[in-house]
PDB file of N, CA and C in Angstrom:
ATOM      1  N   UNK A   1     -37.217 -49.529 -13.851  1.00  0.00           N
ATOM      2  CA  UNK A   1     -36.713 -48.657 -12.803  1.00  0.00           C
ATOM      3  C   UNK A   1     -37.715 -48.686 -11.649  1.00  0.00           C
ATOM      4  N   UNK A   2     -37.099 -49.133 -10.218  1.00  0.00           N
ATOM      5  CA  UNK A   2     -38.114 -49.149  -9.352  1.00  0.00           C
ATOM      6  C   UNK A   2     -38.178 -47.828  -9.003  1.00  0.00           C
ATOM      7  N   UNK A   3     -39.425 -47.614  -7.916  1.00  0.00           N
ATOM      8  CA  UNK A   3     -39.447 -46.270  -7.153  1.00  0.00           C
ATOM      9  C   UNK A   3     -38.253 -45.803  -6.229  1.00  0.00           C
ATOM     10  N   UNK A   4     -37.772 -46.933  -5.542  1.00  0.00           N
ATOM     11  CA  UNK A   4     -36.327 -46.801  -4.377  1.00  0.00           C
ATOM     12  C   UNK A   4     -35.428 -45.924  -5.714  1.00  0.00           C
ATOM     13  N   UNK A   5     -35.539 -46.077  -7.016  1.00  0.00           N
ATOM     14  CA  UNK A   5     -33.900 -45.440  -8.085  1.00  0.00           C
ATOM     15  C   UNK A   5     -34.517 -44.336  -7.784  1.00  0.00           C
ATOM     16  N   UNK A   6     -35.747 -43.750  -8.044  1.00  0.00           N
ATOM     17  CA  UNK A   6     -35.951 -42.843  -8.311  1.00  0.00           C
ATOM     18  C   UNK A   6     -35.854 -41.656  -7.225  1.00  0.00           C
ATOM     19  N   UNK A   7     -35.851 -42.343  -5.836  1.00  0.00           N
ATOM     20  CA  UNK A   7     -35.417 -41.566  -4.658  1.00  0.00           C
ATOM     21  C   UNK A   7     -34.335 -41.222  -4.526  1.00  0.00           C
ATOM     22  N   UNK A   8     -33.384 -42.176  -5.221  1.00  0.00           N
ATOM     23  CA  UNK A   8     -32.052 -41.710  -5.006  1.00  0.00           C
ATOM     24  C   UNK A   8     -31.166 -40.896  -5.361  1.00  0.00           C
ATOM     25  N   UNK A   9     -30.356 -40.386  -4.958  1.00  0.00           N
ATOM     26  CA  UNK A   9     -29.534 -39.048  -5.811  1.00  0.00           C
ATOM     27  C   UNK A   9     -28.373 -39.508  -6.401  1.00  0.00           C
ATOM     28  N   UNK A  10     -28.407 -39.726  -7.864  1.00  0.00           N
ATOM     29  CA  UNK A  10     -27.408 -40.010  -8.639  1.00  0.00           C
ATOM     30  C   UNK A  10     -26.412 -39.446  -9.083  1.00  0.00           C
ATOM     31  N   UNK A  11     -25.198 -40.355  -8.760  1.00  0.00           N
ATOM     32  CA  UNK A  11     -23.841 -39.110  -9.397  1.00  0.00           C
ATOM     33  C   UNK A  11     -23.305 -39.581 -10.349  1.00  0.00           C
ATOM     34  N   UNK A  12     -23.065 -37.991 -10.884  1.00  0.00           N
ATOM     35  CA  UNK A  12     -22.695 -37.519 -12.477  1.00  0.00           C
ATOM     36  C   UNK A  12     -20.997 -36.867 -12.327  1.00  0.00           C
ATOM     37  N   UNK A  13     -19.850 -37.741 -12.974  1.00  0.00           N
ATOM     38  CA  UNK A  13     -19.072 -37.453 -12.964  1.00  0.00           C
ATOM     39  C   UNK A  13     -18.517 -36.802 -14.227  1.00  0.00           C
ATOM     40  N   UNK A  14     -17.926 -35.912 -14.034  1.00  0.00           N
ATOM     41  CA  UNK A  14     -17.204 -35.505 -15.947  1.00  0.00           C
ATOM     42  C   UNK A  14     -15.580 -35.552 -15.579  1.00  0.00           C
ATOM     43  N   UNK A  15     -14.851 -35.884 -16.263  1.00  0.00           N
ATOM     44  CA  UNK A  15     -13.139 -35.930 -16.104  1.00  0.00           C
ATOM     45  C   UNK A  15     -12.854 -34.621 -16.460  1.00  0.00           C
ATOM     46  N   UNK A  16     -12.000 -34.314 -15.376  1.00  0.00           N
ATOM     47  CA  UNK A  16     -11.132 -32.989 -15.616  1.00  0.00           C
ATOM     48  C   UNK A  16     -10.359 -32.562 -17.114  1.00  0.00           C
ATOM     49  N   UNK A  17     -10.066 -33.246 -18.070  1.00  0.00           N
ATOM     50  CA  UNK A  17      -9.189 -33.384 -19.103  1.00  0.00           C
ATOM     51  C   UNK A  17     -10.953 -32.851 -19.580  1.00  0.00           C
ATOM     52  N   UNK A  18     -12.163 -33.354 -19.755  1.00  0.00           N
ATOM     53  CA  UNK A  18     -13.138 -33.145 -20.347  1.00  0.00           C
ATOM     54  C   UNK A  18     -13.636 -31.810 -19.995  1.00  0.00           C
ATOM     55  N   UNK A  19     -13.701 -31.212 -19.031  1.00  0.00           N
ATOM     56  CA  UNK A  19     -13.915 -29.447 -18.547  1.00  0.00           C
ATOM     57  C   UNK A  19     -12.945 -28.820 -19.211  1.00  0.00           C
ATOM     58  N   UNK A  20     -11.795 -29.341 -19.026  1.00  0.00           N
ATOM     59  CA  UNK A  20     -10.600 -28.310 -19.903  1.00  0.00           C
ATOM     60  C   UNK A  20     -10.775 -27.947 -21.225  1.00  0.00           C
ATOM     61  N   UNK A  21     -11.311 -29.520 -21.898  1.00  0.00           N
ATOM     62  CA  UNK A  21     -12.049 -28.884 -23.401  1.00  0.00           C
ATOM     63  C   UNK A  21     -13.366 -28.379 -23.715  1.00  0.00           C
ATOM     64  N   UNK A  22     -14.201 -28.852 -22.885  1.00  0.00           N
ATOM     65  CA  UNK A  22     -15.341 -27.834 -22.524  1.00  0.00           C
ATOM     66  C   UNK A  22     -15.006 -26.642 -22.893  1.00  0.00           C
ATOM     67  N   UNK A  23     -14.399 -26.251 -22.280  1.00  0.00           N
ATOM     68  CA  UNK A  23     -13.877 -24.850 -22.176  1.00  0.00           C
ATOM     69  C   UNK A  23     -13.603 -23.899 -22.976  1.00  0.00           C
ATOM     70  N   UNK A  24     -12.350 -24.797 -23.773  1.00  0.00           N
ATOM     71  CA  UNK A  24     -11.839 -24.697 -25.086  1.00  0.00           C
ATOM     72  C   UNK A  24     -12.646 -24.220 -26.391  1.00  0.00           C
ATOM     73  N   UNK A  25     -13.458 -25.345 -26.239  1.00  0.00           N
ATOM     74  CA  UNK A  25     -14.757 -25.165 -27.049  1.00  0.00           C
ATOM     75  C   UNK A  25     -16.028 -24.204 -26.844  1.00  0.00           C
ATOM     76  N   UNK A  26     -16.193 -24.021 -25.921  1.00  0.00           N
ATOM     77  CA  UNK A  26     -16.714 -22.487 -25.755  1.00  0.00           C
ATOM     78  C   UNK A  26     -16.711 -21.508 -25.970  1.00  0.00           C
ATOM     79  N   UNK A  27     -15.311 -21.363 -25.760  1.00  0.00           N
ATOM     80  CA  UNK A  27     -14.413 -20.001 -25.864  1.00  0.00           C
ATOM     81  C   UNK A  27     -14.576 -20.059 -27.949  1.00  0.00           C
ATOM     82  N   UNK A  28     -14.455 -21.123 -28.312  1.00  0.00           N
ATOM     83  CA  UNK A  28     -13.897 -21.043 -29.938  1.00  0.00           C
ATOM     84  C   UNK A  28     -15.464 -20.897 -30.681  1.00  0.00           C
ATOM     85  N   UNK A  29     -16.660 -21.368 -30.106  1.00  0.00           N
ATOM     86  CA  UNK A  29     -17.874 -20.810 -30.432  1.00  0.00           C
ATOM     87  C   UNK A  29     -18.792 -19.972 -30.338  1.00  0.00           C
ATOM     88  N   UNK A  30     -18.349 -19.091 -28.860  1.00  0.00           N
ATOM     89  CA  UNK A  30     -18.703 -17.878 -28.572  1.00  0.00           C
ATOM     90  C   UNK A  30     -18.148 -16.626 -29.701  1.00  0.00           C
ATOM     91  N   UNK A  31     -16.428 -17.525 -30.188  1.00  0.00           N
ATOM     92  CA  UNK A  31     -16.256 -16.093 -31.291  1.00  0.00           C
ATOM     93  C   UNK A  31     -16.532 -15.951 -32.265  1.00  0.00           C
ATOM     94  N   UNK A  32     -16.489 -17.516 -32.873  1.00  0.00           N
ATOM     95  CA  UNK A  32     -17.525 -17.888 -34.108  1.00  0.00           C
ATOM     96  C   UNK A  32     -18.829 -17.040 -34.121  1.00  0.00           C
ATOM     97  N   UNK A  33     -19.702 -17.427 -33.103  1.00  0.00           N
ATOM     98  CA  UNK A  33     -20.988 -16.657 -33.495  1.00  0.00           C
ATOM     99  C   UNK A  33     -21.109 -15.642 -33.260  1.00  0.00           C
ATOM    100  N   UNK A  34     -20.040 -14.727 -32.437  1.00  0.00           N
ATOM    101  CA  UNK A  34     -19.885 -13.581 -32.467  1.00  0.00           C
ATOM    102  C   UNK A  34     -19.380 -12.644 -33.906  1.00  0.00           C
ATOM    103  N   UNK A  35     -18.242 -13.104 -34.197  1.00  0.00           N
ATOM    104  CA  UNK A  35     -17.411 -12.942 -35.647  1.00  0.00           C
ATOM    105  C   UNK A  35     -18.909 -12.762 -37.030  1.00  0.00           C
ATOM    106  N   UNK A  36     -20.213 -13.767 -37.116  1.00  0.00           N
ATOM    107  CA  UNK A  36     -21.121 -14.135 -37.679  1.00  0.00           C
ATOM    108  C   UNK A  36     -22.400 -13.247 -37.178  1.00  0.00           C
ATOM    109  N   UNK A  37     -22.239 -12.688 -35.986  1.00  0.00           N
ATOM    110  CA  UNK A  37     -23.202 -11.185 -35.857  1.00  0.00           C
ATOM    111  C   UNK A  37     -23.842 -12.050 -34.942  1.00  0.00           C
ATOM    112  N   UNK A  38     -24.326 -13.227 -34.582  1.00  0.00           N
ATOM    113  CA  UNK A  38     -25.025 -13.612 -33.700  1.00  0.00           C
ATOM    114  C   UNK A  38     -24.853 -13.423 -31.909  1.00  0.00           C
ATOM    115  N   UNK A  39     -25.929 -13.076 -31.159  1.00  0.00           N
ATOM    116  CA  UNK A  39     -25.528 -13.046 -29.611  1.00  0.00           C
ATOM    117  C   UNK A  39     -24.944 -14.482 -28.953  1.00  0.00           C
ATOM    118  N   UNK A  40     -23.814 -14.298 -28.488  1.00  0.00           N
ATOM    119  CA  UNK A  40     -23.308 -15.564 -28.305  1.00  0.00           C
ATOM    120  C   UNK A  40     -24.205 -16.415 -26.975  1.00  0.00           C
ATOM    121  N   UNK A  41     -24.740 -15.216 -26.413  1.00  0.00           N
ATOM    122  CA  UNK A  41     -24.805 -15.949 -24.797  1.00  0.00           C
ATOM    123  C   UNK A  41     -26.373 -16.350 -25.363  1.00  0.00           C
ATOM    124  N   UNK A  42     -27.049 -15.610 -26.038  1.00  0.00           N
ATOM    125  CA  UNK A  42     -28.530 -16.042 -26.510  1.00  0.00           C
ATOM    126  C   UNK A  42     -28.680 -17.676 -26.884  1.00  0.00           C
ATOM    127  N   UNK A  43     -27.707 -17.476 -28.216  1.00  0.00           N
ATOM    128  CA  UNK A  43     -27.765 -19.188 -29.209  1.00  0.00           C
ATOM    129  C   UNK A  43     -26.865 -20.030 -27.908  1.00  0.00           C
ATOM    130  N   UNK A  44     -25.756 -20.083 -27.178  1.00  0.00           N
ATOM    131  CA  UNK A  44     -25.413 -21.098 -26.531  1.00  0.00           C
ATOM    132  C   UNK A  44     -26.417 -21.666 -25.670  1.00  0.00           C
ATOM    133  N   UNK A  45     -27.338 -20.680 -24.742  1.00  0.00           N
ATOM    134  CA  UNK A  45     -28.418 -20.957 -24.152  1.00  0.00           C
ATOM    135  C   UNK A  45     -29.864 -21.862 -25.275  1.00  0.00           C
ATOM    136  N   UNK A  46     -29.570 -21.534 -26.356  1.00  0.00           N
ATOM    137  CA  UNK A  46     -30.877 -21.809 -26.677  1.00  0.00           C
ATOM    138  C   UNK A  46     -30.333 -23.403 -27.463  1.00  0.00           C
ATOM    139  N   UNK A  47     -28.993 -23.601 -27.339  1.00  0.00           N
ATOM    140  CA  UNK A  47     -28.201 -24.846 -27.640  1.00  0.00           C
ATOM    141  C   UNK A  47     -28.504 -25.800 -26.268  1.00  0.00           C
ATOM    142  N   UNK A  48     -27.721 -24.941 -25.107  1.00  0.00           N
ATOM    143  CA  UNK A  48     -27.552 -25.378 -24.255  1.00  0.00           C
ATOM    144  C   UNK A  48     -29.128 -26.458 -23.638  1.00  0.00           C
ATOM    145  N   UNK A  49     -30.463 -25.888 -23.807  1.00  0.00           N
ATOM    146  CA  UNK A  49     -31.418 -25.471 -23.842  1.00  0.00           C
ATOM    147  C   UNK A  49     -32.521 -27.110 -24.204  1.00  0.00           C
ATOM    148  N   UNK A  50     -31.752 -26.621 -25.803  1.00  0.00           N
ATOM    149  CA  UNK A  50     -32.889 -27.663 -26.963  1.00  0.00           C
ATOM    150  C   UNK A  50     -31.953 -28.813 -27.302  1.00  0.00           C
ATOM    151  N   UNK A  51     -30.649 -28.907 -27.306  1.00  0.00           N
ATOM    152  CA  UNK A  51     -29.692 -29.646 -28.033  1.00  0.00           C
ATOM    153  C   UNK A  51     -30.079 -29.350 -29.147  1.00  0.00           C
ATOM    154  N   UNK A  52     -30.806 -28.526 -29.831  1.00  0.00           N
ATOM    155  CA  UNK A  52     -30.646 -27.956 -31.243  1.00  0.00           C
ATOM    156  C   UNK A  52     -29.122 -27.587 -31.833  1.00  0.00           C
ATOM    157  N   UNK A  53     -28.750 -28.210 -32.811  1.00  0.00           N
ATOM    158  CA  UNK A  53     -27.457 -27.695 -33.187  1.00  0.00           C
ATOM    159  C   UNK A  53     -27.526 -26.481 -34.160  1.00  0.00           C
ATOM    160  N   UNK A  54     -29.039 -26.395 -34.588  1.00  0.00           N
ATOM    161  CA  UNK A  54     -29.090 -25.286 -35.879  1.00  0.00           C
ATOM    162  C   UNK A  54     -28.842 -23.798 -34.480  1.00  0.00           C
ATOM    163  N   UNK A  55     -28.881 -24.043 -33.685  1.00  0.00           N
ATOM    164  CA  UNK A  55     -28.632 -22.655 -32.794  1.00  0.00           C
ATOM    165  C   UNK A  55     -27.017 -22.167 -33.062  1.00  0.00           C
ATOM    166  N   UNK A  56     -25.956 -23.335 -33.368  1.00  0.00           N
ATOM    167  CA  UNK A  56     -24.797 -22.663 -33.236  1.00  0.00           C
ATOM    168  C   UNK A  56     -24.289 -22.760 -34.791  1.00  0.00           C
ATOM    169  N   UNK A  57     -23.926 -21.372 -35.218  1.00  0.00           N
ATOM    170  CA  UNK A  57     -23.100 -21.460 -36.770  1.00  0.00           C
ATOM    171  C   UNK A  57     -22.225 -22.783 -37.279  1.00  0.00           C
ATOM    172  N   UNK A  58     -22.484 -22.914 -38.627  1.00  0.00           N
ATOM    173  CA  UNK A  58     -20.873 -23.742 -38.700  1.00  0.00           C
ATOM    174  C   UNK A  58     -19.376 -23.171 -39.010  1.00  0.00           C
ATOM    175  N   UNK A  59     -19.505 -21.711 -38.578  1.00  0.00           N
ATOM    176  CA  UNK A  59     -18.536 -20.730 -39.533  1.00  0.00           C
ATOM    177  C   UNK A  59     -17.114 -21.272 -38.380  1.00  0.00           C
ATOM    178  N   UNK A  60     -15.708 -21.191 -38.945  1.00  0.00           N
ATOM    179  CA  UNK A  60     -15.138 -21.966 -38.307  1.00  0.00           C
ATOM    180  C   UNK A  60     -15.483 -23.338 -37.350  1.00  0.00           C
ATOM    181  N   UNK A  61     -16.514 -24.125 -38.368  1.00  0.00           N
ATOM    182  CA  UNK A  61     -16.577 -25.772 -37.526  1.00  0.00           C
ATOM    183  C   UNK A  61     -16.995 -25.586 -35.987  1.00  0.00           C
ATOM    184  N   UNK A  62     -17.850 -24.603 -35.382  1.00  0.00           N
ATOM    185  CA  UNK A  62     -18.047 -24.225 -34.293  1.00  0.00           C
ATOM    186  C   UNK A  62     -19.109 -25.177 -34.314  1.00  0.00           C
ATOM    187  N   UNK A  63     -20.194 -25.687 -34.993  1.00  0.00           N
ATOM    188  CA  UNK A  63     -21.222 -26.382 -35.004  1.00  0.00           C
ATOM    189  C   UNK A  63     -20.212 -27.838 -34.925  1.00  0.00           C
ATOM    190  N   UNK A  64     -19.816 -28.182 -35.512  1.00  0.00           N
ATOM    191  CA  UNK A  64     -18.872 -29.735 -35.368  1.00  0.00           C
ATOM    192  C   UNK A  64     -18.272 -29.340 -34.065  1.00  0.00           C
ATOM    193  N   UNK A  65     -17.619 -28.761 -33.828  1.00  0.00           N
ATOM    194  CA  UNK A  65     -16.824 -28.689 -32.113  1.00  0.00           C
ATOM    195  C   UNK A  65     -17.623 -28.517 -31.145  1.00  0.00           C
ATOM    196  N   UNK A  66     -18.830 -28.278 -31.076  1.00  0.00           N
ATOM    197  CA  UNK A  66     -20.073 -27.954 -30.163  1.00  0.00           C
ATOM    198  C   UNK A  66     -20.566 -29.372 -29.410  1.00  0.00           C
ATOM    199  N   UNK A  67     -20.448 -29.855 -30.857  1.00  0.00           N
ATOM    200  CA  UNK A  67     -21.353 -31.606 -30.942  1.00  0.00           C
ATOM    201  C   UNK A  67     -20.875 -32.628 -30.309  1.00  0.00           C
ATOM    202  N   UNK A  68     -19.392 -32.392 -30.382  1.00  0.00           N
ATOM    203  CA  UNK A  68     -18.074 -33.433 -29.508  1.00  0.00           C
ATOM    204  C   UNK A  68     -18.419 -33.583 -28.211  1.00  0.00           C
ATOM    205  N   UNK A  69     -18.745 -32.393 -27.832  1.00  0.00           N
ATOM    206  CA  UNK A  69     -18.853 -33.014 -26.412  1.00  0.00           C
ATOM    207  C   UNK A  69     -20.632 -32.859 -25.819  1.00  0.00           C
ATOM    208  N   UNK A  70     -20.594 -33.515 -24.806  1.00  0.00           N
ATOM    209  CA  UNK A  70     -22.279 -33.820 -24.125  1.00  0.00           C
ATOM    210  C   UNK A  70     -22.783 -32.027 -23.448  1.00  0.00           C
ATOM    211  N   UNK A  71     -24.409 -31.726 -23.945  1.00  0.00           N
ATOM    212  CA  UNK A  71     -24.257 -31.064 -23.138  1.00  0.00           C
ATOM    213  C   UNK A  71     -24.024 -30.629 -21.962  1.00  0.00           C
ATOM    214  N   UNK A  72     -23.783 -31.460 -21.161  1.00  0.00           N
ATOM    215  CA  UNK A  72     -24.092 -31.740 -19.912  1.00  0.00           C
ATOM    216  C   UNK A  72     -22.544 -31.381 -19.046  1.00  0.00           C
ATOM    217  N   UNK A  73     -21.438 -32.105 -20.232  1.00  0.00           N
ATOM    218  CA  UNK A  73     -20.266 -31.532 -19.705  1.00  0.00           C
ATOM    219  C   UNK A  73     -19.939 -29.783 -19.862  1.00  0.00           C
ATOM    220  N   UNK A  74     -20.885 -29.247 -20.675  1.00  0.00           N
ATOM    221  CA  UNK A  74     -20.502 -27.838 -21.741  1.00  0.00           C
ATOM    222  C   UNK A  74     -21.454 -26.866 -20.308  1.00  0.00           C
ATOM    223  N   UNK A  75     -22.524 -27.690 -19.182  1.00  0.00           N
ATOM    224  CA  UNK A  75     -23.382 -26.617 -18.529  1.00  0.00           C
ATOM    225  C   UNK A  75     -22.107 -27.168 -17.332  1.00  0.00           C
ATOM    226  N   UNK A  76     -21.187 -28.028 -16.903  1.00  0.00           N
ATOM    227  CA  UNK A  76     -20.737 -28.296 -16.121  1.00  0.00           C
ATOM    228  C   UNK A  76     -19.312 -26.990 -15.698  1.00  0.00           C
ATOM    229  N   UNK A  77     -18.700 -27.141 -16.811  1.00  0.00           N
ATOM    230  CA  UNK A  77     -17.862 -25.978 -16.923  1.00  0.00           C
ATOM    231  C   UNK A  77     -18.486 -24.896 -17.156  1.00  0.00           C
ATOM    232  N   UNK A  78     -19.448 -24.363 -17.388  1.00  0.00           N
ATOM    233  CA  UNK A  78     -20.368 -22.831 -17.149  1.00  0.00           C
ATOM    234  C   UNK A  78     -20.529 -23.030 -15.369  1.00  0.00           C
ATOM    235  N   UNK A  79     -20.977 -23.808 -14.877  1.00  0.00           N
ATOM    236  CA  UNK A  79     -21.002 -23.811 -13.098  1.00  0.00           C
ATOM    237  C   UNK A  79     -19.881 -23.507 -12.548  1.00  0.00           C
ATOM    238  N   UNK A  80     -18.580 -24.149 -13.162  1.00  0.00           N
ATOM    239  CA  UNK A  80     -17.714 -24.040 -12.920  1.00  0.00           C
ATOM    240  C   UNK A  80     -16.961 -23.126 -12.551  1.00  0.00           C
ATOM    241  N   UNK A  81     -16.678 -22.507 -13.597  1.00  0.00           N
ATOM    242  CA  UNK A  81     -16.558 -21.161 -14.163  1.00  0.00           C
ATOM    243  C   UNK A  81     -17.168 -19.979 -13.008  1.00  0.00           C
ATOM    244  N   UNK A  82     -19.034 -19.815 -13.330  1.00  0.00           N
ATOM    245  CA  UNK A  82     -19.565 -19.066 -12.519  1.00  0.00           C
ATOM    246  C   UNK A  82     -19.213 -19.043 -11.187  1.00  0.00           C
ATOM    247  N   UNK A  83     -19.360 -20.323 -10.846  1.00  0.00           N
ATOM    248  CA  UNK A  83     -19.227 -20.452  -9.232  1.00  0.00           C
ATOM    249  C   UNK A  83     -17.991 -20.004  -8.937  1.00  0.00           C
ATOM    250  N   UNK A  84     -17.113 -19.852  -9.929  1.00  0.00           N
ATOM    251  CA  UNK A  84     -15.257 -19.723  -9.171  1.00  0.00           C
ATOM    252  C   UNK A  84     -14.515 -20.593  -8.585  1.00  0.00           C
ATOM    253  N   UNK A  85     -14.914 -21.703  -9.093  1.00  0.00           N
ATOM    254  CA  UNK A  85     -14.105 -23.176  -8.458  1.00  0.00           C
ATOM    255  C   UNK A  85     -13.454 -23.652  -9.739  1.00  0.00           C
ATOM    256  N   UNK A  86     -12.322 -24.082  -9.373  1.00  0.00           N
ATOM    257  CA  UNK A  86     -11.275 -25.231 -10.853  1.00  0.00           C
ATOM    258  C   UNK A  86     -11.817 -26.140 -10.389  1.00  0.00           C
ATOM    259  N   UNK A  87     -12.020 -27.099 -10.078  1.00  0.00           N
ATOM    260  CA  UNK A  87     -12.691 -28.363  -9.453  1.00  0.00           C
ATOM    261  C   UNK A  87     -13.861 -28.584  -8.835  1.00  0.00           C
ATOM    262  N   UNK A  88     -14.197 -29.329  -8.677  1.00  0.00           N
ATOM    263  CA  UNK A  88     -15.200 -29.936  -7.673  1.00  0.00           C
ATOM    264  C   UNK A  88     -14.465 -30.428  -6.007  1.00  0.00           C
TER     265      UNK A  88
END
């Protein structure tokens, strides 16, 4: 990697069909670890965080549905979301 890559600002695309399940999957592991006594917004952050998977339960397969997708698409739809935009 020369120095010129490293100046440059690289774009990161995620497909819309991929935010929608983002989403999906959020919503279905926030209740999991809620349902399991855990703070949801604590362990997603500390997922979101470490890519540690021991942060999210496996109680309803919330740990397997977590893993499917990149973190990267899972902080994309949290911007999303926050900011109040469906799109980019």
């Amino acid at each position: 990697m020369s120095q010129n890559d490293l100046e440059n600002t690289m774009l990161f695309k995620v497909d819309k069909d991929e935010i929608t399940e983002a989403k999906s999957v959020l919503l279905k592991v926030f209740e999991a670890l809620k349902e399991k006594g855990y703070n949801p917004i604590n362990q997603l952050v500390g997922y979101l965080l470490s890519g540690d998977p021991a942060y999210i339960t496996s109680h309803k397969n919330a740990r397997n549905l977590i893993r499917k997708l990149e973190r990267d698409e899972l902080m994309e739809e949290l911007l999303l979301s926050y900011l109040g935009k469906k799109e980019l």
